[in-house]
PDB file of N, CA and C in Angstrom:
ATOM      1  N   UNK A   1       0.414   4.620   0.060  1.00  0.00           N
ATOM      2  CA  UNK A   1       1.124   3.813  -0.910  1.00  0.00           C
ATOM      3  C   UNK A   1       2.183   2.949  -0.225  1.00  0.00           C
ATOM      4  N   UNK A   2       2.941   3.308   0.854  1.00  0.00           N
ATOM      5  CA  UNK A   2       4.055   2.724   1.406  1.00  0.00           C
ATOM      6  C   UNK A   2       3.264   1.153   2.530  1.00  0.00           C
ATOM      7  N   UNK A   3       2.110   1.752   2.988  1.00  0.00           N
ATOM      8  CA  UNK A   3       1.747   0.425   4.233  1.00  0.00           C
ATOM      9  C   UNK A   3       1.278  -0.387   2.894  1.00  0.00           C
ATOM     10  N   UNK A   4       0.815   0.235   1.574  1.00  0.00           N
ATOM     11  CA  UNK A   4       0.244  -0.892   0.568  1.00  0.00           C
ATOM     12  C   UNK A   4       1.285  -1.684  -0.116  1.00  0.00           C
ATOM     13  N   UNK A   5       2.724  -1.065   0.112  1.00  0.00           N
ATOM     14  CA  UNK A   5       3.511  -1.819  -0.681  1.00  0.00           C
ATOM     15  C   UNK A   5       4.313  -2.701   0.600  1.00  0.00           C
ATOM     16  N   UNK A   6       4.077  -2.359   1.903  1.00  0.00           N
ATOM     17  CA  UNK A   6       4.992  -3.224   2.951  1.00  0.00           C
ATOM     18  C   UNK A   6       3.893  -4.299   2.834  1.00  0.00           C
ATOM     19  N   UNK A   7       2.231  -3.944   3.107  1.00  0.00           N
ATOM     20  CA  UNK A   7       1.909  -5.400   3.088  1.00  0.00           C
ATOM     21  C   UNK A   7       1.552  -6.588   1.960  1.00  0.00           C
ATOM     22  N   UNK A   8       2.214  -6.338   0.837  1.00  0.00           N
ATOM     23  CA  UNK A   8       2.189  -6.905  -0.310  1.00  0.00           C
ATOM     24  C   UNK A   8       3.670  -7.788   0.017  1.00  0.00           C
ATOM     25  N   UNK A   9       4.710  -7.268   0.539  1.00  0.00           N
ATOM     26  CA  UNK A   9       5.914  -7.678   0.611  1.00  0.00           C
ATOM     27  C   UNK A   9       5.524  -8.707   2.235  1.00  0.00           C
ATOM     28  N   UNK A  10       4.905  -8.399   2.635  1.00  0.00           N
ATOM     29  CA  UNK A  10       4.921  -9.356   3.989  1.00  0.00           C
ATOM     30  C   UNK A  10       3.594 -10.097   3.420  1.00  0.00           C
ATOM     31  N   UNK A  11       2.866  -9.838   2.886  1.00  0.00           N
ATOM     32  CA  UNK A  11       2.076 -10.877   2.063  1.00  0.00           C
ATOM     33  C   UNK A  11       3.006 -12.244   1.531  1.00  0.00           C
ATOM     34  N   UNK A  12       3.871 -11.799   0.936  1.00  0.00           N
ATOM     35  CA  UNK A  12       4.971 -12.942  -0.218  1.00  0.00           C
ATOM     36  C   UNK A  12       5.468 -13.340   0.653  1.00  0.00           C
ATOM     37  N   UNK A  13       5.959 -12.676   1.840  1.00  0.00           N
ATOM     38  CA  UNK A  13       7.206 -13.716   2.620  1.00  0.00           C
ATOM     39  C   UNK A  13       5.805 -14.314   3.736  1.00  0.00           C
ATOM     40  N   UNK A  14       4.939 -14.104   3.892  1.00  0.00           N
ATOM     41  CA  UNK A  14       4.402 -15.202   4.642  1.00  0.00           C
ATOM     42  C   UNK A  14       3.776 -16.402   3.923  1.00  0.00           C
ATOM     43  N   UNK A  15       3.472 -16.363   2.846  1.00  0.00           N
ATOM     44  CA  UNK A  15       2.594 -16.848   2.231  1.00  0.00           C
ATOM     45  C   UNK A  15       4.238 -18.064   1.491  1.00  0.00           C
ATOM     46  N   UNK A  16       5.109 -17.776   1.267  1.00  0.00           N
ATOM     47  CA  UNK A  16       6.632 -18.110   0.952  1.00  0.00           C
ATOM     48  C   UNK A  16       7.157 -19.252   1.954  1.00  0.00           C
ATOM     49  N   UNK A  17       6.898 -18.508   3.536  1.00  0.00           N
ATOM     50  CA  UNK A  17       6.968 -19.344   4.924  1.00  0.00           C
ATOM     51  C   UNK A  17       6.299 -20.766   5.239  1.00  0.00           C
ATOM     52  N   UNK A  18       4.828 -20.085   4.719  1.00  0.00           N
ATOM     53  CA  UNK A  18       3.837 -21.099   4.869  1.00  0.00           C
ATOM     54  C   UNK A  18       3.895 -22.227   3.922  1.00  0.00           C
ATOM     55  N   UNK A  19       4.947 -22.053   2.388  1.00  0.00           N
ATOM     56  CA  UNK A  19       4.499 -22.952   1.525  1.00  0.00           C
ATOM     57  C   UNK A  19       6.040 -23.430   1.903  1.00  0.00           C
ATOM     58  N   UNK A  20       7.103 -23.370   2.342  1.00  0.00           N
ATOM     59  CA  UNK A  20       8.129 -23.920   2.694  1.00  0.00           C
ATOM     60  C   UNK A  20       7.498 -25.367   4.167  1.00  0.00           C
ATOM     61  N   UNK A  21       6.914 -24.719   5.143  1.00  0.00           N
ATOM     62  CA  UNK A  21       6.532 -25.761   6.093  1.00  0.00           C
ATOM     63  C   UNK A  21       5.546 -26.440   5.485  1.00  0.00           C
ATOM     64  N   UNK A  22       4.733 -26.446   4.659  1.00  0.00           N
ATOM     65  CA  UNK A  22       3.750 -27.125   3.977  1.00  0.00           C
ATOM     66  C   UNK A  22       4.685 -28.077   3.277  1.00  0.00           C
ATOM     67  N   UNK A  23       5.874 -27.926   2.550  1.00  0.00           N
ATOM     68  CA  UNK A  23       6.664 -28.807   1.658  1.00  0.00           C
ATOM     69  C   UNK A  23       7.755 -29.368   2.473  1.00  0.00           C
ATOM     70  N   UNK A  24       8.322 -29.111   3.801  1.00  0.00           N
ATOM     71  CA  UNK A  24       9.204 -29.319   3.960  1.00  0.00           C
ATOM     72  C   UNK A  24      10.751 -28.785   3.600  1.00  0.00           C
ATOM     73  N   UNK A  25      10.661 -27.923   2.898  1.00  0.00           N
ATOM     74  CA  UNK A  25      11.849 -26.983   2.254  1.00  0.00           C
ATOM     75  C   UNK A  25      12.588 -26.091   3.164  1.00  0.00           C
ATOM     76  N   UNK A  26      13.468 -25.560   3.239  1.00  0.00           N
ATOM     77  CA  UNK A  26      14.296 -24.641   4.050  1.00  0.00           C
ATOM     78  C   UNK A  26      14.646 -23.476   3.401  1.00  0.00           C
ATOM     79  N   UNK A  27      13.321 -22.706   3.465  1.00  0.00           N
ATOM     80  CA  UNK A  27      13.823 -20.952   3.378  1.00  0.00           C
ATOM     81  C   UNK A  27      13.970 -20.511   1.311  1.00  0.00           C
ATOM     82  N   UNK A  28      13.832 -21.832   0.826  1.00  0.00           N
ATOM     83  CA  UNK A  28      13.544 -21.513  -0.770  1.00  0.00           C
ATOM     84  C   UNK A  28      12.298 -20.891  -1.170  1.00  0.00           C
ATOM     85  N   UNK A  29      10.929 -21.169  -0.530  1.00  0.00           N
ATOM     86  CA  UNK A  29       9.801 -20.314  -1.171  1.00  0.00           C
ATOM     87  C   UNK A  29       9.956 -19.276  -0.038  1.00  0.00           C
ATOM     88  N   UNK A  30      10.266 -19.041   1.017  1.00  0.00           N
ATOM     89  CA  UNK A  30      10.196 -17.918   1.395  1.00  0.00           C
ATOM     90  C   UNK A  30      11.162 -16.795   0.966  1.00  0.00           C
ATOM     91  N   UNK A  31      12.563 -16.856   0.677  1.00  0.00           N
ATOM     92  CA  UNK A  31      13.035 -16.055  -0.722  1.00  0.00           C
ATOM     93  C   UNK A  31      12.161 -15.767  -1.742  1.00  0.00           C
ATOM     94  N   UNK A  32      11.544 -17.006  -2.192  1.00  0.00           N
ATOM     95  CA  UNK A  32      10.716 -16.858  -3.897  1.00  0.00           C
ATOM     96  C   UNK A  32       9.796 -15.762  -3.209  1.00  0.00           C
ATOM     97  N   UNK A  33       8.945 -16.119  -2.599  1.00  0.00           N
ATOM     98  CA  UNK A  33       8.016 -15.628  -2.123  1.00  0.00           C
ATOM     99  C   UNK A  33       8.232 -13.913  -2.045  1.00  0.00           C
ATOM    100  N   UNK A  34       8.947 -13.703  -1.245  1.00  0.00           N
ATOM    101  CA  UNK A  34       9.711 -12.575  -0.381  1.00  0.00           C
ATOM    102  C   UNK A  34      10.317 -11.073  -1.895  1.00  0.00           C
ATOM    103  N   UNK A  35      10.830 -12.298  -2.746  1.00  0.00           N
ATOM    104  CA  UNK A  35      10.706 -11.713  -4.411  1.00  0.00           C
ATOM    105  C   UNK A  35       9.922 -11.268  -5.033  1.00  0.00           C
ATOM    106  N   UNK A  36       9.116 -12.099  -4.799  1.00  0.00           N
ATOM    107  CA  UNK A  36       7.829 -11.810  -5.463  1.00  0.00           C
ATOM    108  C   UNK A  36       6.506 -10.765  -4.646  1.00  0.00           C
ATOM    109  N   UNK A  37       6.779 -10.654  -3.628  1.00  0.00           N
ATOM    110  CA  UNK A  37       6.423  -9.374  -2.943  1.00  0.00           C
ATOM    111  C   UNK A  37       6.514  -8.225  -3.430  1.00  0.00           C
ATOM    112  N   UNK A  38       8.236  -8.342  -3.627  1.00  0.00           N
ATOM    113  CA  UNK A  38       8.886  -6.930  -3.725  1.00  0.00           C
ATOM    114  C   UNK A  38       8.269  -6.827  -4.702  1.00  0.00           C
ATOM    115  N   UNK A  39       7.956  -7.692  -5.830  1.00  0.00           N
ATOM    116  CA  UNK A  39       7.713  -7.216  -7.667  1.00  0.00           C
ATOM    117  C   UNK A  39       6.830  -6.754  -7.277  1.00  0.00           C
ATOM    118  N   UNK A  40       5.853  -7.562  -6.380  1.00  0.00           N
ATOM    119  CA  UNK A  40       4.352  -6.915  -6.739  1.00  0.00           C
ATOM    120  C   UNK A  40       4.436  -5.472  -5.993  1.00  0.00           C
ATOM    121  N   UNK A  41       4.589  -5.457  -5.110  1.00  0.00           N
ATOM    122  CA  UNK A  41       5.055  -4.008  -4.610  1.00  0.00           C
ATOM    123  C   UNK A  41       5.313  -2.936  -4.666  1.00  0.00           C
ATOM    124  N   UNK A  42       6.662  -3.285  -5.580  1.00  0.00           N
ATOM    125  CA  UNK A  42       6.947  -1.674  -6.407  1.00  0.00           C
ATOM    126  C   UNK A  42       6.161  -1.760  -7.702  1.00  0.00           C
ATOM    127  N   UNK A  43       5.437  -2.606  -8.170  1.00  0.00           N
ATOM    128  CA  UNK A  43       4.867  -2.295  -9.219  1.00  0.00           C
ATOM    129  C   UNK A  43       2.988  -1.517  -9.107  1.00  0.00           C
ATOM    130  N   UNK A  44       2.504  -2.080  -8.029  1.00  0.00           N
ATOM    131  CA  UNK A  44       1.596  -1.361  -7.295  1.00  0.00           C
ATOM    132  C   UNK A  44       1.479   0.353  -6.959  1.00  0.00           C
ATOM    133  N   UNK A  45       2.431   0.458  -6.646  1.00  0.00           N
ATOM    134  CA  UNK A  45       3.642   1.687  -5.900  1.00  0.00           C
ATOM    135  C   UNK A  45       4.171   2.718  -7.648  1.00  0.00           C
ATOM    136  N   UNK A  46       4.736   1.898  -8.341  1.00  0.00           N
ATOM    137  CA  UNK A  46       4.888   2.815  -9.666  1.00  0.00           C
ATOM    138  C   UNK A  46       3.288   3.323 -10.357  1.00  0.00           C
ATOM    139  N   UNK A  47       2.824   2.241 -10.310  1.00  0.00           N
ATOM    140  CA  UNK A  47       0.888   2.152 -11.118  1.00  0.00           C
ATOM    141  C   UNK A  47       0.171   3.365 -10.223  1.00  0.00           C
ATOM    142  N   UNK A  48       0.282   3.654  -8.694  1.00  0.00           N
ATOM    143  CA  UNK A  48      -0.194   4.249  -8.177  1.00  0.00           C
ATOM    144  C   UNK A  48       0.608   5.871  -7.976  1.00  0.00           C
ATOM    145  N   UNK A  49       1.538   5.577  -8.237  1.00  0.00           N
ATOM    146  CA  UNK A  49       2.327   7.132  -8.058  1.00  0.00           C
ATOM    147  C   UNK A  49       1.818   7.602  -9.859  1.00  0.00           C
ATOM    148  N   UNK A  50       2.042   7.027 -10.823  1.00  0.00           N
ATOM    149  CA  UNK A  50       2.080   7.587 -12.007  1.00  0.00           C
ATOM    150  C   UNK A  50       0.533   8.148 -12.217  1.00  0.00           C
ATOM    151  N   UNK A  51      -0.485   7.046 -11.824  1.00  0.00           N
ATOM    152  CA  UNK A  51      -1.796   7.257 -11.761  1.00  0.00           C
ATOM    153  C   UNK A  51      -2.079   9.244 -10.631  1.00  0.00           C
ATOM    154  N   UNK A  52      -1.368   8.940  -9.779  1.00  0.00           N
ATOM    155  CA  UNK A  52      -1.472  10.500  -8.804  1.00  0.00           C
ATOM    156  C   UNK A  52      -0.828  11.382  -9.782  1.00  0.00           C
ATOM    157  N   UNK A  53       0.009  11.223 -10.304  1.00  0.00           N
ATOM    158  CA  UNK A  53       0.977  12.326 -11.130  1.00  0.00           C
ATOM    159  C   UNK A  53      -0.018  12.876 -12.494  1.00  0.00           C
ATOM    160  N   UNK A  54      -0.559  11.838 -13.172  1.00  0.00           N
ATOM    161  CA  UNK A  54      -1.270  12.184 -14.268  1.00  0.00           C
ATOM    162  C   UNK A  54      -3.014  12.848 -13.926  1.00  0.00           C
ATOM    163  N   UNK A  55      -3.044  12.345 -12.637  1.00  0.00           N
ATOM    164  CA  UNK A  55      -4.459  13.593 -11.406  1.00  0.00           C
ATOM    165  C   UNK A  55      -3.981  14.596 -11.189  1.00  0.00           C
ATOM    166  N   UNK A  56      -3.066  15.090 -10.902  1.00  0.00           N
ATOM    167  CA  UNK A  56      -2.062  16.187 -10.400  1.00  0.00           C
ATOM    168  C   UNK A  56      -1.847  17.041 -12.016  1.00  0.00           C
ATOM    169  N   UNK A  57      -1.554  16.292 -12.683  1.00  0.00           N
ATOM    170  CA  UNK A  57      -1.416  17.203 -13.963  1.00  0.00           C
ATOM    171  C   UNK A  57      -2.329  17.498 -14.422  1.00  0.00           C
ATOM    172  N   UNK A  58      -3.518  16.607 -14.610  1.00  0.00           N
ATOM    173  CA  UNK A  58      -5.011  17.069 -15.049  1.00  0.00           C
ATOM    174  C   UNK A  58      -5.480  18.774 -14.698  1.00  0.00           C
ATOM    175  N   UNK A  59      -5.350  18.331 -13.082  1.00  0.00           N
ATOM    176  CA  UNK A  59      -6.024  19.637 -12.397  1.00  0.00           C
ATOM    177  C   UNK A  59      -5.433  20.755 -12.595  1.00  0.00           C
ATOM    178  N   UNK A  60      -3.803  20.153 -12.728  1.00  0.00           N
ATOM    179  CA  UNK A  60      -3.079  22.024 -12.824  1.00  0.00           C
ATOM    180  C   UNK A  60      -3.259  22.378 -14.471  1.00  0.00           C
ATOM    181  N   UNK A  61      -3.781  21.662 -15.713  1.00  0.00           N
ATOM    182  CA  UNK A  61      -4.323  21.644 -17.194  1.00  0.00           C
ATOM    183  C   UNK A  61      -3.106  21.655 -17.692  1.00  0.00           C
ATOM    184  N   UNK A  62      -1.830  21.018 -17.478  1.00  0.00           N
ATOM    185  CA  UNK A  62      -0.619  20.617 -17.981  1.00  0.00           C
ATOM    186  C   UNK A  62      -0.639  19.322 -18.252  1.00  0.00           C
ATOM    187  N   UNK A  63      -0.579  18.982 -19.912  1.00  0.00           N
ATOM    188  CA  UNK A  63      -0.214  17.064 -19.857  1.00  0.00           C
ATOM    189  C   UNK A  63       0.843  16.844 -19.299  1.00  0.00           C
ATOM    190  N   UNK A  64       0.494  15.420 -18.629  1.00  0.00           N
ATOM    191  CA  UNK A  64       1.628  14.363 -17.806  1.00  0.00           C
ATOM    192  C   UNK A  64       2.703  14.325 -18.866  1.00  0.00           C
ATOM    193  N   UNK A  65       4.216  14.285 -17.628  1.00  0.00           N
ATOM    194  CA  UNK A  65       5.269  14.245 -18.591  1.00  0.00           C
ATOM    195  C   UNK A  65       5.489  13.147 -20.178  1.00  0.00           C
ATOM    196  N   UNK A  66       6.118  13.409 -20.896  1.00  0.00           N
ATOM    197  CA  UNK A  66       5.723  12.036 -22.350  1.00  0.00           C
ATOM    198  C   UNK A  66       4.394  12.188 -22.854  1.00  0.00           C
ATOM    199  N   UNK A  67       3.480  13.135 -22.588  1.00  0.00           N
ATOM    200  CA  UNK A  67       2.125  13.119 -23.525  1.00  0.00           C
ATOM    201  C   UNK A  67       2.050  14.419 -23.929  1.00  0.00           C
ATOM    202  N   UNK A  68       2.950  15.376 -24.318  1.00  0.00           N
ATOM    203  CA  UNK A  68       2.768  16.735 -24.911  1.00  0.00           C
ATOM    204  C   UNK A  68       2.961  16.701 -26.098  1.00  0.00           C
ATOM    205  N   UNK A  69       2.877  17.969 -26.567  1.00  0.00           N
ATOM    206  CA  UNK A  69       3.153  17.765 -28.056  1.00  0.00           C
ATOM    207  C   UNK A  69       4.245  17.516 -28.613  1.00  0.00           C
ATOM    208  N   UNK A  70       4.713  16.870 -29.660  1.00  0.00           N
ATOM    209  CA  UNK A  70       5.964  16.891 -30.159  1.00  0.00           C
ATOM    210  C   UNK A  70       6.590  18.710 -30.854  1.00  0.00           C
ATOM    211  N   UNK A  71       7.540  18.818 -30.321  1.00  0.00           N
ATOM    212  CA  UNK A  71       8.299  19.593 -31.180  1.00  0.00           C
ATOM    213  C   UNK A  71       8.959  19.332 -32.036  1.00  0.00           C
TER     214      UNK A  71
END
């Protein structure tokens, strides 16, 4: 999960780099870019930890936290 969320984040800042020398700009899409890494990143990273947690609960026959019964 961690090399999938560093290269999502070095995905944005290169791809950020590349569209700054393509435009002529100084270091504005590579911030944007570099932002927009991180989002995609930790959101990859939450989707994939919650997805393991609710496998993990399956097998031990306990529902994932927020899906039990109400008391």
């Amino acid at each position: 999960m961690g090399f999938t969320m560093a290269c999502e984040i070095v995905a944005g800042l290169v791809l950020g780099w590349l569209v700054d020398r393509w435009t002529g700009t100084d270091k504005v899409f590579l911030i944007i870019g570099t932002i927009m890494g991180i989002l995609v990143g930790m959101t990859s990273f939450i989707r994939t930890a919650m997805r393991a947690n609710k496998a993990t609960s399956e097998r031990m026959g306990k529902p994932p936290p927020g899906q039990g019964p109400v008391s």
